[in-house]
Protein backbone atom coordinates (compact mmCIF):
# COMPACT_ATOMS: atom_id res chain seq x y z
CA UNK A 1 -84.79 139.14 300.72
CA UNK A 2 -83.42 136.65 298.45
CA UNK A 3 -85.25 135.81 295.33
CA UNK A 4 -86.42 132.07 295.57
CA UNK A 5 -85.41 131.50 292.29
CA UNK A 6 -81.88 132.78 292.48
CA UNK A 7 -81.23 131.06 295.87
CA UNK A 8 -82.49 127.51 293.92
CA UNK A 9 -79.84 127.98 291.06
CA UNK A 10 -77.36 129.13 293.21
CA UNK A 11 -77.73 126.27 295.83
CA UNK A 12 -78.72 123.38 293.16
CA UNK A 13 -78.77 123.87 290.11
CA UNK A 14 -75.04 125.25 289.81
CA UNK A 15 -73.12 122.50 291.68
CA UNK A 16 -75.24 119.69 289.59
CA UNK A 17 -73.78 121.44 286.67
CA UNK A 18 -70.32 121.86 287.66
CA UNK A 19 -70.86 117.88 288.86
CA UNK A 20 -71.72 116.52 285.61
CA UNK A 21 -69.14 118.70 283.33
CA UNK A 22 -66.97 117.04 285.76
CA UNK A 23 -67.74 113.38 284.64
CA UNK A 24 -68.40 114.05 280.95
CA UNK A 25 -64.55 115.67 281.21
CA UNK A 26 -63.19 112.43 283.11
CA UNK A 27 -64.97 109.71 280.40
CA UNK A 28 -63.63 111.92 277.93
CA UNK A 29 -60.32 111.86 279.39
CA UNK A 30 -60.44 108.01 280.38
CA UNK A 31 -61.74 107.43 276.42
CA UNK A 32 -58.19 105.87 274.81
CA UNK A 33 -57.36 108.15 271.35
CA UNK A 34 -57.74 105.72 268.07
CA UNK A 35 -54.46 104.49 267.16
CA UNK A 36 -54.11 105.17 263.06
CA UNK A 37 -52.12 102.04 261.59
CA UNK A 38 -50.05 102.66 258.56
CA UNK A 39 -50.21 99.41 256.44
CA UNK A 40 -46.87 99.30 254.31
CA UNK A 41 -47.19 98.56 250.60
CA UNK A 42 -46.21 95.74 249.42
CA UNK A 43 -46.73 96.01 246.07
CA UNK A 44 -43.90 98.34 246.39
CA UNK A 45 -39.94 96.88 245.98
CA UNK A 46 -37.94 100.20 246.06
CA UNK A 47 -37.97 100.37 249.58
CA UNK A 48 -37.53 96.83 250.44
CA UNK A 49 -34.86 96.08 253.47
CA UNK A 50 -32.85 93.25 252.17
CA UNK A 51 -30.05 92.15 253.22
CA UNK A 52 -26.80 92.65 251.19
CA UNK A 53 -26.23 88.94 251.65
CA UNK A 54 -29.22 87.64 250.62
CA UNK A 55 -29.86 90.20 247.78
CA UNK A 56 -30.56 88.51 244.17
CA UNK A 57 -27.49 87.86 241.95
CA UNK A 58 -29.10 89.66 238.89
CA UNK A 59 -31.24 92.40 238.07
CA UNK A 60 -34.99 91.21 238.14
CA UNK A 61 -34.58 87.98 240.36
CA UNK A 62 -36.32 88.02 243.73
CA UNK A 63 -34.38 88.01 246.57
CA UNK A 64 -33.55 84.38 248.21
CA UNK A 65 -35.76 84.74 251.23
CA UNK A 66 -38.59 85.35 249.45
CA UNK A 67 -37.98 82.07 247.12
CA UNK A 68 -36.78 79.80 249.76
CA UNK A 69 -37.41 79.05 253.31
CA UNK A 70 -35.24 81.42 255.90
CA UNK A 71 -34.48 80.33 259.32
CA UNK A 72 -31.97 81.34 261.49
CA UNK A 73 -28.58 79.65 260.16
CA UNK A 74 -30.45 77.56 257.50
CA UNK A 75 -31.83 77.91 254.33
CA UNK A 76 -34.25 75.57 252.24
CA UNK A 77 -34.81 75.77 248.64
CA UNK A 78 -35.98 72.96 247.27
CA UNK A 79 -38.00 72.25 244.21
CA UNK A 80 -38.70 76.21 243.81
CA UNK A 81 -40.43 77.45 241.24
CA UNK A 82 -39.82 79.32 239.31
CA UNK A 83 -36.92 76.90 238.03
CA UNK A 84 -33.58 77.60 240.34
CA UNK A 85 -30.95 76.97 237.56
CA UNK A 86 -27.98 78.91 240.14
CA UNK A 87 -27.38 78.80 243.51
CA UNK A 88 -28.96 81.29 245.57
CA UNK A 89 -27.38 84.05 247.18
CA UNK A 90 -26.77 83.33 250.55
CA UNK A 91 -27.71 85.56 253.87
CA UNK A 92 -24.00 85.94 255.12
CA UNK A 93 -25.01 83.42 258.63
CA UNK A 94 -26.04 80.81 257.02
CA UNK A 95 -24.80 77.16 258.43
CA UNK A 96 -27.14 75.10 256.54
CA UNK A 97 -27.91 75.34 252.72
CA UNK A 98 -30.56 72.63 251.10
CA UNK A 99 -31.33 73.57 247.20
CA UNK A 100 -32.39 69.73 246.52
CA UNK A 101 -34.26 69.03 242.93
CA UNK A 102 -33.99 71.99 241.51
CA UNK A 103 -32.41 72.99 237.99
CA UNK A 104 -28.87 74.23 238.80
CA UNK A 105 -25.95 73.14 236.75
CA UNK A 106 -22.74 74.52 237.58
CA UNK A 107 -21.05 75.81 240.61
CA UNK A 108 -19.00 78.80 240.71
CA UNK A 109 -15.87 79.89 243.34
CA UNK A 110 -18.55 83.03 243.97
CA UNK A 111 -21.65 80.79 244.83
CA UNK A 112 -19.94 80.45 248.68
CA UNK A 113 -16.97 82.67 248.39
CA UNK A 114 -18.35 84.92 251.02
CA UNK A 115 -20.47 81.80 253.37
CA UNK A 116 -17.72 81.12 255.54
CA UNK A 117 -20.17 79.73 258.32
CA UNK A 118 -20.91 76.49 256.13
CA UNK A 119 -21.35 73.53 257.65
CA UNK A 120 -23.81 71.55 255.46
CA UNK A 121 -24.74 71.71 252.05
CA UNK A 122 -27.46 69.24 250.06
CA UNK A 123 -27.36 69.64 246.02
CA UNK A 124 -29.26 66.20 245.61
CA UNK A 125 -31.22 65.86 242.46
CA UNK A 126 -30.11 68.80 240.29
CA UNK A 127 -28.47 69.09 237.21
CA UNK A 128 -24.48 70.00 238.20
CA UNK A 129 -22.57 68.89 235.93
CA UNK A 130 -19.64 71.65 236.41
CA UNK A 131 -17.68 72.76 239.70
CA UNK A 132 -15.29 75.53 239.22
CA UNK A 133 -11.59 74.48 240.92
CA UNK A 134 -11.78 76.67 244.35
CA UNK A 135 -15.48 76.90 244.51
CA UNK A 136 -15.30 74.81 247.79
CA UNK A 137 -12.33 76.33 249.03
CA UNK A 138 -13.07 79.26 251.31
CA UNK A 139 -15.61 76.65 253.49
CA UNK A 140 -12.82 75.93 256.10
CA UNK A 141 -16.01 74.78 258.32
CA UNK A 142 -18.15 72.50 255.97
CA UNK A 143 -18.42 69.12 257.22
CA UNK A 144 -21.10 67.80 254.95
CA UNK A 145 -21.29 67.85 251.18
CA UNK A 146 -24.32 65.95 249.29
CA UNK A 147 -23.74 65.95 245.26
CA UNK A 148 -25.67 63.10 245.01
CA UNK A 149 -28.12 62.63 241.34
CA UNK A 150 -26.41 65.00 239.41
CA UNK A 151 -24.40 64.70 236.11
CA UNK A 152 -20.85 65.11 237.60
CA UNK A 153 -17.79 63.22 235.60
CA UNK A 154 -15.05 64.85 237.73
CA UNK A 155 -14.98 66.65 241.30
CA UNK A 156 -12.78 69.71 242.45
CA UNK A 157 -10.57 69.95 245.30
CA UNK A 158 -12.68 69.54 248.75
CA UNK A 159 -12.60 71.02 252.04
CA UNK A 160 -10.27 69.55 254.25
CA UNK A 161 -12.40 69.06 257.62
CA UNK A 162 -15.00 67.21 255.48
CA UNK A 163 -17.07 64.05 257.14
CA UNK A 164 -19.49 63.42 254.85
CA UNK A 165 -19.60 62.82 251.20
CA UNK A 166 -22.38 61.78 248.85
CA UNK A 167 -22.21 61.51 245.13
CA UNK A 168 -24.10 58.75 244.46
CA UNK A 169 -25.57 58.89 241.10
CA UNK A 170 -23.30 61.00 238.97
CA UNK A 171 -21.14 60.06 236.15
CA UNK A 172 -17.91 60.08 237.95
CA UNK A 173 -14.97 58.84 235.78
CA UNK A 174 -11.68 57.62 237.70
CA UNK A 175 -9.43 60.24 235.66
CA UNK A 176 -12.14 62.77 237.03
CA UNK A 177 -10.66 62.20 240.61
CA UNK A 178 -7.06 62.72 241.89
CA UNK A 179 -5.33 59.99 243.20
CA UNK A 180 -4.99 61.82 246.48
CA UNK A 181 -8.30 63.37 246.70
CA UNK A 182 -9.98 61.66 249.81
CA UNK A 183 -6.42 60.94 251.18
CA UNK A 184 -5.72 64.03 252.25
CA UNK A 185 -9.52 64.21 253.92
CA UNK A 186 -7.95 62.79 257.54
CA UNK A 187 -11.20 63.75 259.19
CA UNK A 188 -13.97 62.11 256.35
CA UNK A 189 -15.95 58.98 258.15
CA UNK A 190 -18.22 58.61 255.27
CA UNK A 191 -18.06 58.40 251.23
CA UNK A 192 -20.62 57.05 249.26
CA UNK A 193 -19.48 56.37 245.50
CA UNK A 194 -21.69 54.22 244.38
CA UNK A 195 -23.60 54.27 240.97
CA UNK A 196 -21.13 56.01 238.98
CA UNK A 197 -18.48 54.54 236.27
CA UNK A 198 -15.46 54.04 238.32
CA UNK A 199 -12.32 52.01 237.19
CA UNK A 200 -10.44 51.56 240.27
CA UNK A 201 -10.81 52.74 243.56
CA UNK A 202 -9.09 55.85 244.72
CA UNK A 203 -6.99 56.05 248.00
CA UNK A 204 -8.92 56.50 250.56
CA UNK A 205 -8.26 58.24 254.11
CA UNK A 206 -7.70 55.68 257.19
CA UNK A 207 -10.77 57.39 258.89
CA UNK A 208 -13.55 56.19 257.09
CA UNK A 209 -15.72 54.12 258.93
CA UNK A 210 -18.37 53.53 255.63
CA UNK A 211 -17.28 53.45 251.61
CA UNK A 212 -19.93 52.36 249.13
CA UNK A 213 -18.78 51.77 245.46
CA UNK A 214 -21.56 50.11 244.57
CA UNK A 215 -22.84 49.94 240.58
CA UNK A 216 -19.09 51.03 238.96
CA UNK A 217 -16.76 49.69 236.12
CA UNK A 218 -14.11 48.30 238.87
CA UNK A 219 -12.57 45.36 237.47
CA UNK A 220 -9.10 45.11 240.13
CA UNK A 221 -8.37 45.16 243.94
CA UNK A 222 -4.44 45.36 244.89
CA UNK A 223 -2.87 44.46 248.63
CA UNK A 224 -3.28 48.40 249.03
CA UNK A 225 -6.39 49.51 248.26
CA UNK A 226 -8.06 48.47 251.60
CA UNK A 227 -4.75 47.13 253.74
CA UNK A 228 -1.26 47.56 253.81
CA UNK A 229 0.75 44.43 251.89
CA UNK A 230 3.49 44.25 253.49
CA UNK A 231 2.26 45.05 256.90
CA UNK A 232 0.75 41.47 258.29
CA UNK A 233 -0.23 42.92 261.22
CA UNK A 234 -2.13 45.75 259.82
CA UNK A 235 -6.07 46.02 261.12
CA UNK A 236 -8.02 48.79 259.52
CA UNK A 237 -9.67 49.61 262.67
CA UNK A 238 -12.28 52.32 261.73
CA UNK A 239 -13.69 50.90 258.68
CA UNK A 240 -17.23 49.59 259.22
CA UNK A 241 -18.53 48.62 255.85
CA UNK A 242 -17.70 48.35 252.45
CA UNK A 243 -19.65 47.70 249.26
CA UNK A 244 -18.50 46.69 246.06
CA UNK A 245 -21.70 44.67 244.79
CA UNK A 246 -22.61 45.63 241.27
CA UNK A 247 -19.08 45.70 239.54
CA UNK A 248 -17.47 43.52 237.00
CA UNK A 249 -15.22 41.96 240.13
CA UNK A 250 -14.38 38.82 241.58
CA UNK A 251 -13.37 39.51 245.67
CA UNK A 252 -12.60 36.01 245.76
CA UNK A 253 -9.95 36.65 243.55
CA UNK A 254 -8.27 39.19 246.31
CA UNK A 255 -8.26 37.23 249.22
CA UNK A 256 -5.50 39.20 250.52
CA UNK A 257 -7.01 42.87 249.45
CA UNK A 258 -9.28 42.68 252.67
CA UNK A 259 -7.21 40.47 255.67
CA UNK A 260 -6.81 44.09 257.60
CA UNK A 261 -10.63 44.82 257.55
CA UNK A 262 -13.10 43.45 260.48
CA UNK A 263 -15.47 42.68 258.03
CA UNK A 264 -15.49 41.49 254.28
CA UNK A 265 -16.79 43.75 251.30
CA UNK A 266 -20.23 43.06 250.38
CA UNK A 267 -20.22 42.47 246.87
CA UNK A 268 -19.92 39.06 244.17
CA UNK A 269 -17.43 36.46 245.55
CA UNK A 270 -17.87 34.06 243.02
């Protein structure tokens, strides 16, 4: 005869063990393993991924991206600290390039030898008072140049699809300018001049729409500057406006100086 006990541990006891060994295994199965997160050190530059592009120029200077503002195809410097006395290295994509009020004074054919993409680039407010012949002349793209409150007295050769040109607030000297300078630009719509110490005005393309020449040393208009003297029938169609207020000039004096343009020059008449 079967022991009373035996027959209890067989029939109970057993299966209520195997039963709960069975749900202590499935929680511990179901129970998700801790994930260990390795936090990177930052304190550390040896390993830093940078790109080529965007690398510092010298030894010891932080890399752009870390200085300036990175976006996709644009990059914003302005008023960095510590001082920015160069232009930054460039990641190779970039479009867009604003470095406004900071402390760089010269630019070099290297700054943008290798920034092909260049559309745009705004140097207001720093203290440029060099550009190297050739430094602009790899940007076969750039459409927009602001050199506007710097300490320029002559400009290089510039791009040839340029639209837009502002330098405004420099020291620009007419001997600091070739004669054929924004001729040559077929595709510029607007050039802003003004504030600078300008003795005549330069030749300008037939597709500007705006020219300001505002606050220079211009003391003479001829038939040719705006219009075409012999040609009666001339009509500068494209230009829009024109400012000459703030030089030592009579435009009453040059009646004939603006008969092709839709609209006479603001500036002193009398």
């Amino acid at each position: 005869m079967i022991d009373l006990r035996t027959l209890f541990f067989t029939i109970i006891l057993v299966p209520w063990m195997l039963s709960s060994a069975a749900r202590n295994g499935y929680m511990e199965a179901r129970k998700p393993k801790k994930e260990v997160v390795t936090i990177p050190d930052y304190d550390t530059t040896g390993d830093s991924d940078t790109s080529p592009a965007a690398a510092p120029k010298d030894e010891g200077e932080l890399p752009t991206c870390l200085l300036c503002v990175c976006l996709t195809g644009s990059v914003y410097c302005e008023e960095v600290s510590p001082e920015m006395t160069a232009v930054p290295s460039l990641p190779k994509e970039t479009a867009y390039l604003y470095a406004r009020y900071n402390k760089i004074t010269k630019i070099t054919t290297k700054d943008f030898a290798d920034i092909a993409t260049l559309r745009r680039i705004d140097l207001t407010g720093n203290l440029i008072s060099e550009i190297e012949d050739g430094a602009f002349s790899k940007l076969a793209l750039l459409e927009e140049l602001n050199l506007s409150e710097n300490k320029l007295a002559k400009l290089p050769m510039l791009p040839a699809k340029l639209i837009s040109f502002n330098a405004n607030y420099n020291h620009l000297k007419t001997k600091g300018i070739k004669s054929t300078a924004f001729k040559k630009l077929t595709k510029m719509a607007y050039l802003y001049l003004g504030n600078n110490e300008l003795e005549a005005i330069p030749q300008l393309p037939e597709s500007l729409h705006i020219v300001h020449l505002y606050n220079n040393k211009i003391t003479t208009l001829s038939d040719e500057t705006f219009c075409q003297g012999n040609n009666t029938q001339y009509i500068r169609a494209n230009m829009e406006e024109v400012r000459l207020d703030g030089n030592p000039l009579t435009l009453a004096k040059h009646p004939n100086s603006f008969v092709c343009l839709r609209a006479l020059p603001i500036g002193p008449y009398h």
